[in-house]
N, C-alpha and C. Protein backbone atom coordinates (compact mmCIF):
# COMPACT_ATOMS: atom_id res chain seq x y z
N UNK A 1 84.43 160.60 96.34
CA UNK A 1 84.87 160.97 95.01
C UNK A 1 85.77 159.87 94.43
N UNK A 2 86.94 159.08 95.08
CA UNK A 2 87.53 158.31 94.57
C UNK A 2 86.96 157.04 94.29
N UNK A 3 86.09 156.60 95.53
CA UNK A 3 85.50 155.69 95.44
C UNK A 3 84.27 155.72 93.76
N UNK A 4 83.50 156.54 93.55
CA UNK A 4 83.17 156.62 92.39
C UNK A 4 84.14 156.58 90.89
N UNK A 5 85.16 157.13 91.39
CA UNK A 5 86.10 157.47 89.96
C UNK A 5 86.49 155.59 90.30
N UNK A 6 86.83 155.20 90.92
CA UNK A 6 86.97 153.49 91.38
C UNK A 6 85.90 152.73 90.73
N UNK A 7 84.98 153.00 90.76
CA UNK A 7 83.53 152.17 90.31
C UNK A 7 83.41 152.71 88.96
N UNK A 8 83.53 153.97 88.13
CA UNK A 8 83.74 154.35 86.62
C UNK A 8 84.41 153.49 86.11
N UNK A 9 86.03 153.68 86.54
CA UNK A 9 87.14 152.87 86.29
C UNK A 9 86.79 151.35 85.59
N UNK A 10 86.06 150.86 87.02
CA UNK A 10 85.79 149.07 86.84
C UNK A 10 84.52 148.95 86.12
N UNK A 11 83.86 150.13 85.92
CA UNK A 11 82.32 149.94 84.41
C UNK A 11 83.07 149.82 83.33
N UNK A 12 84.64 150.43 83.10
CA UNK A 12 85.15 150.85 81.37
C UNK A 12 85.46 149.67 81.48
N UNK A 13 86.56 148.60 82.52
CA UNK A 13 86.77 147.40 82.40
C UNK A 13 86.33 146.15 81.92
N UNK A 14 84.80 146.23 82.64
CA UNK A 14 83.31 145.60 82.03
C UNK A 14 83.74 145.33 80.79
N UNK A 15 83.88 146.54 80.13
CA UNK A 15 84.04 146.43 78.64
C UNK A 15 84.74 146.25 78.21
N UNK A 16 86.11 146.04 78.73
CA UNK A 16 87.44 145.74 77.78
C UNK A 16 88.37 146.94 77.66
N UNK A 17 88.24 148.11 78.48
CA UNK A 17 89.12 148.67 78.28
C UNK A 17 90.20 148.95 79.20
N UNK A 18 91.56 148.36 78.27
CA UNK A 18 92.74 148.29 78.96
C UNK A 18 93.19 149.22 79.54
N UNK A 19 93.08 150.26 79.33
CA UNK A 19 93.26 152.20 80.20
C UNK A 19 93.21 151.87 81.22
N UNK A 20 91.37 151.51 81.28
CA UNK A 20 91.15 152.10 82.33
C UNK A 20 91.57 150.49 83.48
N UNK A 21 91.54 149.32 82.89
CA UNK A 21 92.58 148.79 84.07
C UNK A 21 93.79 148.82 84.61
N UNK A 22 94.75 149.28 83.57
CA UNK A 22 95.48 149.53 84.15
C UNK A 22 95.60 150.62 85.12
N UNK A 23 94.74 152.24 85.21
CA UNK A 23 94.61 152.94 86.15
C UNK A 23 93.82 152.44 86.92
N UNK A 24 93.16 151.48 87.19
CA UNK A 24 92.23 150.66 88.15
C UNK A 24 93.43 150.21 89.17
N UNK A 25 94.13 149.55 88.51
CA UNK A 25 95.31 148.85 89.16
C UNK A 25 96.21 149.53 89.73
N UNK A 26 96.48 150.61 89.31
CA UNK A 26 97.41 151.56 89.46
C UNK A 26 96.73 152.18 91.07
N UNK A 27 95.28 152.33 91.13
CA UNK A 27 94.70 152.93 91.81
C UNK A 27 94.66 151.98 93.00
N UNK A 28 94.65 150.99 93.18
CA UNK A 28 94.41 149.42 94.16
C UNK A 28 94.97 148.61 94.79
N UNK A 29 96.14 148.74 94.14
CA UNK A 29 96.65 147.21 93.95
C UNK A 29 97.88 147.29 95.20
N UNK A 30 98.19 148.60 96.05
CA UNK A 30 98.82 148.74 97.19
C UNK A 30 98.20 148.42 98.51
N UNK A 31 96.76 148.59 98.77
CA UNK A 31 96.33 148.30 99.82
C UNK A 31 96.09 146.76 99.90
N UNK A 32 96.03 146.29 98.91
CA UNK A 32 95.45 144.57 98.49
C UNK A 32 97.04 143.75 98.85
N UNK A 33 97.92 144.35 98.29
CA UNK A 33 99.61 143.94 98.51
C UNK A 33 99.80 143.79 100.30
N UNK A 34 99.64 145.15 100.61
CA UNK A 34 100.14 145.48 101.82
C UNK A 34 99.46 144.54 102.71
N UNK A 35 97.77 143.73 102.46
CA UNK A 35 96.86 143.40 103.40
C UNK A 35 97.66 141.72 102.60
N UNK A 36 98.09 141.37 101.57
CA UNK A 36 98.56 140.04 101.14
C UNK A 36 99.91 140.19 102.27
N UNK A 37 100.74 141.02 101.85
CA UNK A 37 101.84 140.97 102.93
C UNK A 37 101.79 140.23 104.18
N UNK A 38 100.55 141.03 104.98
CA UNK A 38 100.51 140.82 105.88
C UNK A 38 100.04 139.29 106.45
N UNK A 39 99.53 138.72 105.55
CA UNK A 39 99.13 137.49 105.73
C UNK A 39 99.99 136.57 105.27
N UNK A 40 100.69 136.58 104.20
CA UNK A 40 101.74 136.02 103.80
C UNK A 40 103.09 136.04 104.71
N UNK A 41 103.38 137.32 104.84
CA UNK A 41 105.02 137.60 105.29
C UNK A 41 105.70 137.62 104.61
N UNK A 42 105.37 137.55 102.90
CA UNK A 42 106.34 136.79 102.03
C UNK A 42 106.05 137.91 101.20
N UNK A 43 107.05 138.70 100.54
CA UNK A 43 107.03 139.78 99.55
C UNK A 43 106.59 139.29 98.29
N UNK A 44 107.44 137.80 97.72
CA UNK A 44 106.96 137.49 96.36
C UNK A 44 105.89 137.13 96.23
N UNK A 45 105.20 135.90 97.57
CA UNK A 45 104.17 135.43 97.77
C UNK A 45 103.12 136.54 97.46
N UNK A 46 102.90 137.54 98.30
CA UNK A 46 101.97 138.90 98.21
C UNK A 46 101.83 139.08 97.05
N UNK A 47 102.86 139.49 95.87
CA UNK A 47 102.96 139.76 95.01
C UNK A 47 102.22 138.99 93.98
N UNK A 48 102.53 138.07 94.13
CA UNK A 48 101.57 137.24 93.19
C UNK A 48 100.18 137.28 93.65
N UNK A 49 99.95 136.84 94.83
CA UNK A 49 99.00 136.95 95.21
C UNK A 49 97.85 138.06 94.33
N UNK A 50 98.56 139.36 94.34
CA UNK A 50 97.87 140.57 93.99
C UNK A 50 97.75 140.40 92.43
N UNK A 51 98.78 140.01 91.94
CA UNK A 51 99.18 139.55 90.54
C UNK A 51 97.72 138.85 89.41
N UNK A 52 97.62 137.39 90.33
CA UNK A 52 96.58 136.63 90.36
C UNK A 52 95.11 136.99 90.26
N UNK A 53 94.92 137.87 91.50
CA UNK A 53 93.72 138.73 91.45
C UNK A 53 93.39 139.63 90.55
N UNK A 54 94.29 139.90 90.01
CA UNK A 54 94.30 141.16 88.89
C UNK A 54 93.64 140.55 87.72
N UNK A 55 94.55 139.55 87.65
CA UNK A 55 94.02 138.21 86.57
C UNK A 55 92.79 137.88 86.16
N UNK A 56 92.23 137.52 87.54
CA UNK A 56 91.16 136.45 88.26
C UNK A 56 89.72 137.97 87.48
N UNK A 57 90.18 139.08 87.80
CA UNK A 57 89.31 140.04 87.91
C UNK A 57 88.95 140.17 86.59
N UNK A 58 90.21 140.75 85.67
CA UNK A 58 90.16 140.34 84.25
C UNK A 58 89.50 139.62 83.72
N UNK A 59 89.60 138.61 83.53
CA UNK A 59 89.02 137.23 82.99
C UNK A 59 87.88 137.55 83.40
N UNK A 60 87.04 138.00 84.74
CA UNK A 60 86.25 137.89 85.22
C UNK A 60 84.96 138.93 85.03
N UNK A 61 85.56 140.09 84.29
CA UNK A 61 85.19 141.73 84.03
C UNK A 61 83.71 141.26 84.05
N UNK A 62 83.35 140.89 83.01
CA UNK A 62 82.00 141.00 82.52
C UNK A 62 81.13 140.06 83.39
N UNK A 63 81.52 139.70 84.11
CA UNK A 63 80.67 138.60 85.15
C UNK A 63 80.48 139.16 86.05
N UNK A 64 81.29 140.15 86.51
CA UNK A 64 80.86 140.98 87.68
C UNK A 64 80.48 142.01 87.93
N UNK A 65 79.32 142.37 88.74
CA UNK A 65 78.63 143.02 89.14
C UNK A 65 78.91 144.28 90.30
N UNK A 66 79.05 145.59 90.33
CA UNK A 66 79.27 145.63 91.89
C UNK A 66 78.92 147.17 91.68
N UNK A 67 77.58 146.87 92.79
CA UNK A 67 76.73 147.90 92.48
C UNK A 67 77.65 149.25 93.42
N UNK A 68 78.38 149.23 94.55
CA UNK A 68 78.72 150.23 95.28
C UNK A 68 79.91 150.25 96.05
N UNK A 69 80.60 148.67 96.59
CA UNK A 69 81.50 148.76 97.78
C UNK A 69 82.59 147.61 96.57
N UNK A 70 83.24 148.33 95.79
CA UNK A 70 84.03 147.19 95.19
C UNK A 70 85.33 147.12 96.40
N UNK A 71 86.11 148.02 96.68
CA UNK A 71 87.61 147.63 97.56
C UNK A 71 86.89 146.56 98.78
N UNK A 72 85.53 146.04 98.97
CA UNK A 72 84.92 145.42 100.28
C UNK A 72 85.45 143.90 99.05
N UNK A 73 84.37 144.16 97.49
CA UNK A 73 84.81 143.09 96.68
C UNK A 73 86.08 142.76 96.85
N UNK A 74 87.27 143.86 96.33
CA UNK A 74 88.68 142.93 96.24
C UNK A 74 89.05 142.60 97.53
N UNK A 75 88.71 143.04 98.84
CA UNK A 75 89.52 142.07 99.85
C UNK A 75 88.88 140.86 99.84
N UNK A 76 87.35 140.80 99.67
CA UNK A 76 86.88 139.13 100.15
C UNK A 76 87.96 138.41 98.19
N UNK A 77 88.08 139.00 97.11
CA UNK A 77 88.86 138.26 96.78
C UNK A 77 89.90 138.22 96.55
N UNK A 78 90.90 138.95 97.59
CA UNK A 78 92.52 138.55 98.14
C UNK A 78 92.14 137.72 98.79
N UNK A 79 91.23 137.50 100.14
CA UNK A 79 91.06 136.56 101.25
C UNK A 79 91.28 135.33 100.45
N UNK A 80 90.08 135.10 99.44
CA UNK A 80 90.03 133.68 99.28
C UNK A 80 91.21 133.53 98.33
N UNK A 81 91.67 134.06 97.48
CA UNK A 81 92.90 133.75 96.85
C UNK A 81 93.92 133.59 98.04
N UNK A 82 93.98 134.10 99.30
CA UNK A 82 95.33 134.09 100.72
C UNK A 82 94.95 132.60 100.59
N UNK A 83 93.44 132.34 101.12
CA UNK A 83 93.49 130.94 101.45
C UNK A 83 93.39 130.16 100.40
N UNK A 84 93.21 130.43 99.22
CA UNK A 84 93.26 129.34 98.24
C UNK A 84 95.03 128.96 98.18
N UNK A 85 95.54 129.85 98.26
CA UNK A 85 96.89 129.59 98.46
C UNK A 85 97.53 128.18 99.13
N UNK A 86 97.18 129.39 100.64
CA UNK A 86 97.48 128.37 102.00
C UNK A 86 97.07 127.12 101.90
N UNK A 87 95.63 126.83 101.78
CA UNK A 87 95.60 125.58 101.20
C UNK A 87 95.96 124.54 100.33
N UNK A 88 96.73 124.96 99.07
CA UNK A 88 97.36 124.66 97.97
C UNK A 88 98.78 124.07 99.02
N UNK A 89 99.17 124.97 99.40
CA UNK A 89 100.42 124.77 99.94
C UNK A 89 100.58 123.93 100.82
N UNK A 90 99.78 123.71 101.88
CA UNK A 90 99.60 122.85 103.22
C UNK A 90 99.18 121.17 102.08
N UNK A 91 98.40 121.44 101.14
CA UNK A 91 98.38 120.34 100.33
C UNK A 91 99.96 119.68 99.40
N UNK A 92 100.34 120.57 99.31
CA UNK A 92 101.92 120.55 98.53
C UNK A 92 102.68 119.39 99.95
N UNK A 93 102.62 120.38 101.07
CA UNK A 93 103.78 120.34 101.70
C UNK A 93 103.18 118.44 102.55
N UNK A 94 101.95 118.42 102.51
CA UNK A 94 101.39 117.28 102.74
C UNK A 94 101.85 115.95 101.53
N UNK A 95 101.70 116.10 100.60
CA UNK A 95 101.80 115.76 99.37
C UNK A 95 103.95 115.18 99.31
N UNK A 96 104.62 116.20 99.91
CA UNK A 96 105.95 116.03 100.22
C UNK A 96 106.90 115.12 100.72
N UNK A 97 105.71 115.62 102.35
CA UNK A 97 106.07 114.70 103.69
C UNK A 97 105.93 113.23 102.98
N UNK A 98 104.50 112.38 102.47
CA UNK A 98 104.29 111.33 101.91
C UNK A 98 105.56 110.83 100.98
N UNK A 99 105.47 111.81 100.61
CA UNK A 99 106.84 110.99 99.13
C UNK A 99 107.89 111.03 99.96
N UNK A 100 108.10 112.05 100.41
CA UNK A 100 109.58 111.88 101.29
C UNK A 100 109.62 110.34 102.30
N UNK A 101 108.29 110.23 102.91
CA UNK A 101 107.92 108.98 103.85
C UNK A 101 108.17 107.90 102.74
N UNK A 102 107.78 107.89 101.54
CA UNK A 102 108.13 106.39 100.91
C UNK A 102 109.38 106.49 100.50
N UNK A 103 109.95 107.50 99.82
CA UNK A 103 111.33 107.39 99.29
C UNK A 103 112.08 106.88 100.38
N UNK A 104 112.17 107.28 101.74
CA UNK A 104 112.93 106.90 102.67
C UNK A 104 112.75 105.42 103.14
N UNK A 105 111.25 105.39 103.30
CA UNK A 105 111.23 103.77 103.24
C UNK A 105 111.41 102.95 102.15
N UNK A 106 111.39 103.22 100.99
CA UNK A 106 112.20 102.27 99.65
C UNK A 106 113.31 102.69 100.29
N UNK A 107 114.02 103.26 100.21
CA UNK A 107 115.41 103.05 100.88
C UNK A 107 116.01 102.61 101.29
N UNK A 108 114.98 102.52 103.13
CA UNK A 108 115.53 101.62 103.61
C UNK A 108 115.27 100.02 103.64
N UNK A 109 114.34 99.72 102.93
CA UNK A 109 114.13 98.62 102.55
C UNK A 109 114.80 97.91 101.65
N UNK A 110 115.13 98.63 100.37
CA UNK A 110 116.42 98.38 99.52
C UNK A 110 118.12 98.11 100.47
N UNK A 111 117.97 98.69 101.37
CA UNK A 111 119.06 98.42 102.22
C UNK A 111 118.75 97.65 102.67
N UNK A 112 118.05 96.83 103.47
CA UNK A 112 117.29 95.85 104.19
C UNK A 112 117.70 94.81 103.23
N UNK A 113 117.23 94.92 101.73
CA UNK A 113 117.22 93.61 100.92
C UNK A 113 118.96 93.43 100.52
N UNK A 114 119.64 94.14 100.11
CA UNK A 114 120.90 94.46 99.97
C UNK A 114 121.74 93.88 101.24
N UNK A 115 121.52 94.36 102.41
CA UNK A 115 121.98 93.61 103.41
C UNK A 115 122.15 92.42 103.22
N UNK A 116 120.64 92.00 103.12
CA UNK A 116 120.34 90.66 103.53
C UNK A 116 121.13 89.84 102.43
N UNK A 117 120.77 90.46 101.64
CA UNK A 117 121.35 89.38 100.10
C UNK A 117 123.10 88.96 100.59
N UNK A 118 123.18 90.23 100.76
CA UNK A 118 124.62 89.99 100.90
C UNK A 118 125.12 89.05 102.28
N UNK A 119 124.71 89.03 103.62
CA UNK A 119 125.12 88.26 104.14
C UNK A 119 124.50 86.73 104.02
N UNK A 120 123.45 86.41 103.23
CA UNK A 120 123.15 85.13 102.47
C UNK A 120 124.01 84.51 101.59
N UNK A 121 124.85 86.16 100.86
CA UNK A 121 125.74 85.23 100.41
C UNK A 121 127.06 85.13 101.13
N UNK A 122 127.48 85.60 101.69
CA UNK A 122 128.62 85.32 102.81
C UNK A 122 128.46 83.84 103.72
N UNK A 123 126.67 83.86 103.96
CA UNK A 123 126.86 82.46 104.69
C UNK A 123 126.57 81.13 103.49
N UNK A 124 126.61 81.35 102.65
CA UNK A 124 126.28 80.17 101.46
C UNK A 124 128.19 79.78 101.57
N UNK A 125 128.57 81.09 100.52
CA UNK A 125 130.47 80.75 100.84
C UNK A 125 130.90 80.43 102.35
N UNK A 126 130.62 80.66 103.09
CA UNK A 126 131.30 79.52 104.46
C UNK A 126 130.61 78.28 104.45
N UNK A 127 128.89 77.99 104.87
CA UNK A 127 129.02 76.73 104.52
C UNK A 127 129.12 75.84 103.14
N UNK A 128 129.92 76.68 102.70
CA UNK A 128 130.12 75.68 101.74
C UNK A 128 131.70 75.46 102.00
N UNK A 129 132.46 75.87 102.65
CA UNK A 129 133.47 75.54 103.24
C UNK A 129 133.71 74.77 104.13
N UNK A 130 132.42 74.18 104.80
CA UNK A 130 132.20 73.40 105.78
C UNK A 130 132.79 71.76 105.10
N UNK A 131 132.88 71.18 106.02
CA UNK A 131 133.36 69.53 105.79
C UNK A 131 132.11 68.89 104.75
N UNK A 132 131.86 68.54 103.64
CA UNK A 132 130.85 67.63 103.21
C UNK A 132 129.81 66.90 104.32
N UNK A 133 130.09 66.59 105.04
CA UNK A 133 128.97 65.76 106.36
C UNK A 133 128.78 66.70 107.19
N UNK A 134 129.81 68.21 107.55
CA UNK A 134 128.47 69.33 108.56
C UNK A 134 127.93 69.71 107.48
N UNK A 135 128.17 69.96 105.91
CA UNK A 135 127.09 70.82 105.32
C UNK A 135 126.26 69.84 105.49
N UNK A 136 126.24 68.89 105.22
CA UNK A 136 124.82 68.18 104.72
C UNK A 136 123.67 68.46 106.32
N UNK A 137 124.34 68.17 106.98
CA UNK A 137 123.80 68.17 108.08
C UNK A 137 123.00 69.44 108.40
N UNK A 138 124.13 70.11 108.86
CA UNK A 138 123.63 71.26 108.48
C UNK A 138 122.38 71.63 107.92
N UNK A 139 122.64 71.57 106.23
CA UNK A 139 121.35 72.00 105.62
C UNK A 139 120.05 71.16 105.88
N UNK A 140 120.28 70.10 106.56
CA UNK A 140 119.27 69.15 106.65
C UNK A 140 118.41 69.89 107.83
N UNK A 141 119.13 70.16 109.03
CA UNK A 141 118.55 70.78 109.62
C UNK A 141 118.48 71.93 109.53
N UNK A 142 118.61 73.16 109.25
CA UNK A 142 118.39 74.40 109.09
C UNK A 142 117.56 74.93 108.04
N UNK A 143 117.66 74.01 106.45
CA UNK A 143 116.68 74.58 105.55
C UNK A 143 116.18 73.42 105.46
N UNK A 144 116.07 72.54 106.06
CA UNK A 144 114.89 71.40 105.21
C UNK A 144 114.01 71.05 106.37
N UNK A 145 114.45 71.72 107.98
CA UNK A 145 113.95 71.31 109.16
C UNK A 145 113.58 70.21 109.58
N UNK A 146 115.04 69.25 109.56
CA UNK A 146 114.59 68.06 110.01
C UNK A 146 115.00 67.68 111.60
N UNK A 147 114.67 67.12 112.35
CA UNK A 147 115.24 67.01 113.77
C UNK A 147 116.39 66.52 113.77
N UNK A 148 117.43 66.30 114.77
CA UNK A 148 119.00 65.62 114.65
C UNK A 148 118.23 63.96 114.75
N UNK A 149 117.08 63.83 115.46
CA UNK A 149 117.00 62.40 115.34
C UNK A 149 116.44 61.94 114.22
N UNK A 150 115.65 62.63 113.13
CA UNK A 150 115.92 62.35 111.84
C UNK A 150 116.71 62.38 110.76
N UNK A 151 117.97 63.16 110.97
CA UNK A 151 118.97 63.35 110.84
C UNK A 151 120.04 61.98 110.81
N UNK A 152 120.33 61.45 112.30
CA UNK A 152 121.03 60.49 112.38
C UNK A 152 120.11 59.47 111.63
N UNK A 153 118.85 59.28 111.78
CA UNK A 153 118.20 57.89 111.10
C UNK A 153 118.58 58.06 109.50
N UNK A 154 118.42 58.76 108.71
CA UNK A 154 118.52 58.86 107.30
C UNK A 154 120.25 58.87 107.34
N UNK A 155 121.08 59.07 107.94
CA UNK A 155 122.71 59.01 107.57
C UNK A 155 123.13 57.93 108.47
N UNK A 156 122.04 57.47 109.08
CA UNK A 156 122.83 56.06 110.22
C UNK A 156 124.09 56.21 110.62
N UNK A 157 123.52 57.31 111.63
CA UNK A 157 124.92 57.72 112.48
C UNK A 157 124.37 57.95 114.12
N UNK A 158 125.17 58.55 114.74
CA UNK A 158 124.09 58.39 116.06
C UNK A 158 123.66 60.07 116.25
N UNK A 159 122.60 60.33 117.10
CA UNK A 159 122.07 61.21 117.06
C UNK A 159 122.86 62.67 117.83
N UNK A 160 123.80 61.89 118.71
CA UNK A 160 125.16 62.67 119.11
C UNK A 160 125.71 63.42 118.40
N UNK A 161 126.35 62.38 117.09
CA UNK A 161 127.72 63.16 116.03
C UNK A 161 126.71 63.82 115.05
N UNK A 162 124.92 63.95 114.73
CA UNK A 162 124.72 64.60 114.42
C UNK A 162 124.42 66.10 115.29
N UNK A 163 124.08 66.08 116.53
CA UNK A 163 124.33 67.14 117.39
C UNK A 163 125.64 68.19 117.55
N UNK A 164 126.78 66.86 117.56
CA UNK A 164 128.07 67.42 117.60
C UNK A 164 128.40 68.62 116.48
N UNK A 165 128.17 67.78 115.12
CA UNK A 165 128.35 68.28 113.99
C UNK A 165 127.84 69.76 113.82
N UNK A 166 126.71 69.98 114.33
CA UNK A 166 125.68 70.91 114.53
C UNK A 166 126.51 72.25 115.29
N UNK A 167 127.24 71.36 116.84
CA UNK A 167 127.84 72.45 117.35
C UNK A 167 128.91 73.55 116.48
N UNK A 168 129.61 71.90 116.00
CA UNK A 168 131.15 72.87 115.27
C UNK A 168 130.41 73.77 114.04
N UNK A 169 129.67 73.41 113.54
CA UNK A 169 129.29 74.26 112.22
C UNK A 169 128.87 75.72 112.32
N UNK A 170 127.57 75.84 113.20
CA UNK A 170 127.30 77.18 114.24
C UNK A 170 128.06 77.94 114.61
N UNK A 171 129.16 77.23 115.27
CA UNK A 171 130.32 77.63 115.65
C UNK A 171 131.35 78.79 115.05
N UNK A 172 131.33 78.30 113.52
CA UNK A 172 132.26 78.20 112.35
C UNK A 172 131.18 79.67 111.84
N UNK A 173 129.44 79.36 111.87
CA UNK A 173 128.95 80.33 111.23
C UNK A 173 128.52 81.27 112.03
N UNK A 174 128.75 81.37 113.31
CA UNK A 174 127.94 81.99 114.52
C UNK A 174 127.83 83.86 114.21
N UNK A 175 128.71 84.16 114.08
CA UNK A 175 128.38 85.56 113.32
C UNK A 175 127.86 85.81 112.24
N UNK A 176 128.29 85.04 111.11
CA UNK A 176 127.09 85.03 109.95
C UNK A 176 125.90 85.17 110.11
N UNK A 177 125.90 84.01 111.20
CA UNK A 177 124.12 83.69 111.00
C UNK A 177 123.30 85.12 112.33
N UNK A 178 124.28 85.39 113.18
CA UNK A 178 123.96 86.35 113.69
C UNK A 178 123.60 87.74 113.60
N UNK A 179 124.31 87.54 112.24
CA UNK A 179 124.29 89.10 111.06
C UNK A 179 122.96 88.98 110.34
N UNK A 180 122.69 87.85 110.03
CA UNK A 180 121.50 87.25 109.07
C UNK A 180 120.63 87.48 109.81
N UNK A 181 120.22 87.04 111.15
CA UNK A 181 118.90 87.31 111.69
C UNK A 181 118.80 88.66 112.15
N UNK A 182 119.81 89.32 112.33
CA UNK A 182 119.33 90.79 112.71
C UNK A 182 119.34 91.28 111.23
N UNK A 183 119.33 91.13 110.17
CA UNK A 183 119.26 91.81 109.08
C UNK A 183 117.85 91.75 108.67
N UNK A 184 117.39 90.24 109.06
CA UNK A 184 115.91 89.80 108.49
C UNK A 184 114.75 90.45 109.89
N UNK A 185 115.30 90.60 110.96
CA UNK A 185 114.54 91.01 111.60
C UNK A 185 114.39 92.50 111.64
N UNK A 186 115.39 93.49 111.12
CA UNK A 186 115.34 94.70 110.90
C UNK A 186 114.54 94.70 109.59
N UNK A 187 114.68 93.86 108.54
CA UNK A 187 113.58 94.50 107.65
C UNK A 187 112.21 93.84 107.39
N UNK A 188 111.81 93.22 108.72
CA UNK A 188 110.94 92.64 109.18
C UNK A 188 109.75 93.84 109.62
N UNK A 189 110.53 94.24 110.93
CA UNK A 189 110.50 95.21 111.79
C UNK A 189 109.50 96.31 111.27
N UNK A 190 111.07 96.95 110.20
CA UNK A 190 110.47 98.29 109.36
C UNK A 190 110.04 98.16 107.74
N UNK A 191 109.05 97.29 107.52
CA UNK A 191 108.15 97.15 106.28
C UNK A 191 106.70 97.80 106.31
């Protein structure tokens, strides 16, 4: 008997009449909740869930057909609305992880470059505090990569006091430059 007054109900719908969906709904829409519940766990989640379907059905009145077992109809479409969900969501939360994965790596890469900048410039201001003949030296060998024995030939000095020179300067920058390569090799590392 209900099941027919159920299938009347959803023929007046067919047609547009708001009555009788809303007593359609009135008549339904607890066992569809209670079976969203259960798959959800989530009261609001369910809720919409059922919400949606109501919708989905609406919109849908005149397209559908259902010659005898409609409550068989609305669970297969809670199911696929559960999983159209779940899937939405596992796509969201996928979609998240990624941005969260780059934001953190701009991050730390911006820190990486920030570092670095900064102890580049810490070691520019010391050697440039250096004596005129270790900078030169210096830069001769370190950014222009020349050997100490090309070194002494172009300043005609001996290949010693350009070695020497080499020691005290290192010396003078030895943490700088020690800060510098672990800075460049950390954002080496993690790029």
């Amino acid at each position: 008997m209900r099941d027919q007054y159920i299938l009347e109900l959803f023929e007046a719908i067919r047609y547009g009449d708001r009555d009788a969906f809303e007593k359609f709904y009135n008549e339904t829409w607890f066992p569809l909740f209670q079976t969203a519940l259960s798959k959800t766990r989530d009261e609001a989640e369910a809720q919409d869930i059922v919400q949606d379907l109501y919708i989905r059905l609406w919109e849908r009145r005149e397209a559908i057909v259902i010659a005898s077992n409609l409550s068989a109809y609305l669970r297969v479409m809670l199911r696929n609305e559960v999983v159209r969900r779940l899937r939405n969501a596992l796509e969201l939360q996928q979609k998240k992880e990624r941005y969260a994965f780059s934001i953190q790596d701009l991050a730390e890469n911006m820190e990486d470059i920030v570092l670095t900048k900064e102890l580049e410039g810490q070691l520019d201001r010391e050697i440039n505090k250096l004596s005129p003949k270790q900078k030169e030296i210096f830069l001769m060998y370190y950014v222009e990569g020349q050997s100490s024995a090309e070194i002494a030939s172009q300043l005609a000095i001996a290949e010693q006091t350009v070695k020497n020179q080499l020691v005290l300067s290192k010396r003078r920058l030895k943490v700088l430059i020690e800060g510098l390569a672990y800075a460049q090799i950390i954002a080496y590392l993690f790029r």
